[in-house]
C-alpha atoms as a PDB file:
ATOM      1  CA  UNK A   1     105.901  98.501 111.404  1.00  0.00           C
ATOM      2  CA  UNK A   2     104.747  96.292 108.958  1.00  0.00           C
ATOM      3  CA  UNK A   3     106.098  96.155 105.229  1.00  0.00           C
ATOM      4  CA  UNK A   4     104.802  94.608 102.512  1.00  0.00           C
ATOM      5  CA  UNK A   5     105.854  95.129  98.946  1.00  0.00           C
ATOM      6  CA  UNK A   6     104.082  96.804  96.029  1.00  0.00           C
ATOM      7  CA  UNK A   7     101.185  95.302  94.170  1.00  0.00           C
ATOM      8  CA  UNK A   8      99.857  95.480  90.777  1.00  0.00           C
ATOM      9  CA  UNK A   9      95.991  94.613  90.829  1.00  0.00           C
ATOM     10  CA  UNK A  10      94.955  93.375  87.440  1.00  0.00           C
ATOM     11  CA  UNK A  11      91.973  92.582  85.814  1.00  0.00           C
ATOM     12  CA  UNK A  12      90.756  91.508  82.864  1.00  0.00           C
ATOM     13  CA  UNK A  13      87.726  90.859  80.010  1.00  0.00           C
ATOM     14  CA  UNK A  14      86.745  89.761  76.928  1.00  0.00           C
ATOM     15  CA  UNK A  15      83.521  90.193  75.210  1.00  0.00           C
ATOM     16  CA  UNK A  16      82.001  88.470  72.036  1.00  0.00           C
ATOM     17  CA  UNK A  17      78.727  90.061  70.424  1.00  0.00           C
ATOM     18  CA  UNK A  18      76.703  88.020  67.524  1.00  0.00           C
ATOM     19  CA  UNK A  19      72.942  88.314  66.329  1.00  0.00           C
ATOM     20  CA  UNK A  20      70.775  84.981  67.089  1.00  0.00           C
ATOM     21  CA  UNK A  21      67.399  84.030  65.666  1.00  0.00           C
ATOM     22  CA  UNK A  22      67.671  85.438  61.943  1.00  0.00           C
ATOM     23  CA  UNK A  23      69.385  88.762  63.278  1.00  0.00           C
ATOM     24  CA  UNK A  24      66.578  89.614  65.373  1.00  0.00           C
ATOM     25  CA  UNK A  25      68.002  89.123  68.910  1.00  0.00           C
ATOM     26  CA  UNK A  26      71.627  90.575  69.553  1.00  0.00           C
ATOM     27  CA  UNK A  27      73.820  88.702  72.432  1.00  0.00           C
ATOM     28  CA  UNK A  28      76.518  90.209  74.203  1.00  0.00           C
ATOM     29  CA  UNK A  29      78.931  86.928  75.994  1.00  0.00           C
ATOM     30  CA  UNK A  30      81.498  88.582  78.581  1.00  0.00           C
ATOM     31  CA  UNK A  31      83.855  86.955  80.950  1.00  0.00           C
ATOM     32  CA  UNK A  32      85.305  89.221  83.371  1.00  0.00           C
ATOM     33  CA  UNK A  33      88.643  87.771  85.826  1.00  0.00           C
ATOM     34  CA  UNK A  34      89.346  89.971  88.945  1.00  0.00           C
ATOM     35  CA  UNK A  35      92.635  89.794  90.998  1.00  0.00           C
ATOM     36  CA  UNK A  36      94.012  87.792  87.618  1.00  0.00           C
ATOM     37  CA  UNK A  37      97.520  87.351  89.811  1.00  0.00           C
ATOM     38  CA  UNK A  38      96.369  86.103  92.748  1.00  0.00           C
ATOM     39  CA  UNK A  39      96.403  82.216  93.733  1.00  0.00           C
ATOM     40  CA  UNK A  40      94.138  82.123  96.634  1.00  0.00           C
ATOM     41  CA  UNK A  41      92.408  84.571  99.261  1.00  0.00           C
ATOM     42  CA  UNK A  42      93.273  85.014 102.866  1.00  0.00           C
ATOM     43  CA  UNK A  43      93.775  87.788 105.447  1.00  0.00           C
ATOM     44  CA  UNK A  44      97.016  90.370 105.732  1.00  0.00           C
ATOM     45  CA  UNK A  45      98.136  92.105 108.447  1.00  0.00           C
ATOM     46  CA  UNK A  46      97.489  96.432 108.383  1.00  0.00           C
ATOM     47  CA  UNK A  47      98.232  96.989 111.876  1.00  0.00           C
ATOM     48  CA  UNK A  48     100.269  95.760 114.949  1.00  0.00           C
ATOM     49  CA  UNK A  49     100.531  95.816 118.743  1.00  0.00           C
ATOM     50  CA  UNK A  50     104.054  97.598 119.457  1.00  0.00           C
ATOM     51  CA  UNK A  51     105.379  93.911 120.757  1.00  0.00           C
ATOM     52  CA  UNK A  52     104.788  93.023 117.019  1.00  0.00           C
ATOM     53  CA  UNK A  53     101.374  90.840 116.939  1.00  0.00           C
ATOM     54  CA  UNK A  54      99.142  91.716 114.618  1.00  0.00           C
ATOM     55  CA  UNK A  55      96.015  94.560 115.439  1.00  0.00           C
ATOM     56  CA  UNK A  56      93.897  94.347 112.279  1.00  0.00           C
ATOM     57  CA  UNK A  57      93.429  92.792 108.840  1.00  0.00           C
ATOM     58  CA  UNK A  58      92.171  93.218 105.861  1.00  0.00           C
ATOM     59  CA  UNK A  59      91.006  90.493 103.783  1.00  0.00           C
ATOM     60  CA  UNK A  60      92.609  89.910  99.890  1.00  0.00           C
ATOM     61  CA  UNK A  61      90.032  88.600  97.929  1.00  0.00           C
ATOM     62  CA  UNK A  62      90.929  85.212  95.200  1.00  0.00           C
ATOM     63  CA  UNK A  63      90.700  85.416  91.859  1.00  0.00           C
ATOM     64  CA  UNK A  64      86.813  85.547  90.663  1.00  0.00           C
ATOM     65  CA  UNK A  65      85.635  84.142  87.489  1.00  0.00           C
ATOM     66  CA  UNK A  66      82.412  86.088  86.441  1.00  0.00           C
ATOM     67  CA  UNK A  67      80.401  85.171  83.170  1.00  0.00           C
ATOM     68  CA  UNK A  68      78.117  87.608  82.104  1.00  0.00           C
ATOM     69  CA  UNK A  69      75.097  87.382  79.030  1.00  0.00           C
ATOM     70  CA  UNK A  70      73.221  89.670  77.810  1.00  0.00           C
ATOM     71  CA  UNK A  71      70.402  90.126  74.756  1.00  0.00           C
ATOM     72  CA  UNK A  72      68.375  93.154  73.112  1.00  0.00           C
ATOM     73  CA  UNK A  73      65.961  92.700  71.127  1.00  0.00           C
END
C-alpha cells in the first residue's frame, strides 16, 4: 500500500476596488494564489504493482500566481 500523510490545500485572494477617470469607470484588481503551501509541482504515486513499483500517478500542481482586472463602466 502506499501512505501518504494528510494535506491541507490552501488558497488565497485579495481584491482592491477604486473608481478611475472622475468616478466614471470602476476597477476591480484581484490576485488569486492556488496551492499557497506548495514549493514546486511533480508527480505522486496512487497506485502500485504488488512487488511495490509504482502503477499510476497523479500530478500535484505548483503554486500559481493569477492576477486578475476588471472595469464597469
Amino acid at each position: 500500500p502506499i501512505f501518504n500523510p494528510a494535506h491541507a490545500y490552501v488558497d488565497l485572494f485579495v481584491g482592491y476596488t477604486t473608481k478611475l477617470y472622475r468616478d466614471r469607470v470602476r476597477a476591480r484588481f484581484q490576485l488569486n494564489v492556488k496551492n499557497v503551501q506548495e514549493n514546486g509541482g511533480g508527480l505522486q504515486a496512487t497506485q502500485a504493482f504488488p512487488d511495490g513499483t509504482p502503477l499510476a500517478y497523479r500530478i500535484v500542481d505548483p503554486r500559481q500566481f493569477i492576477n486578475a482586472l476588471a472595469f464597469e463602466l
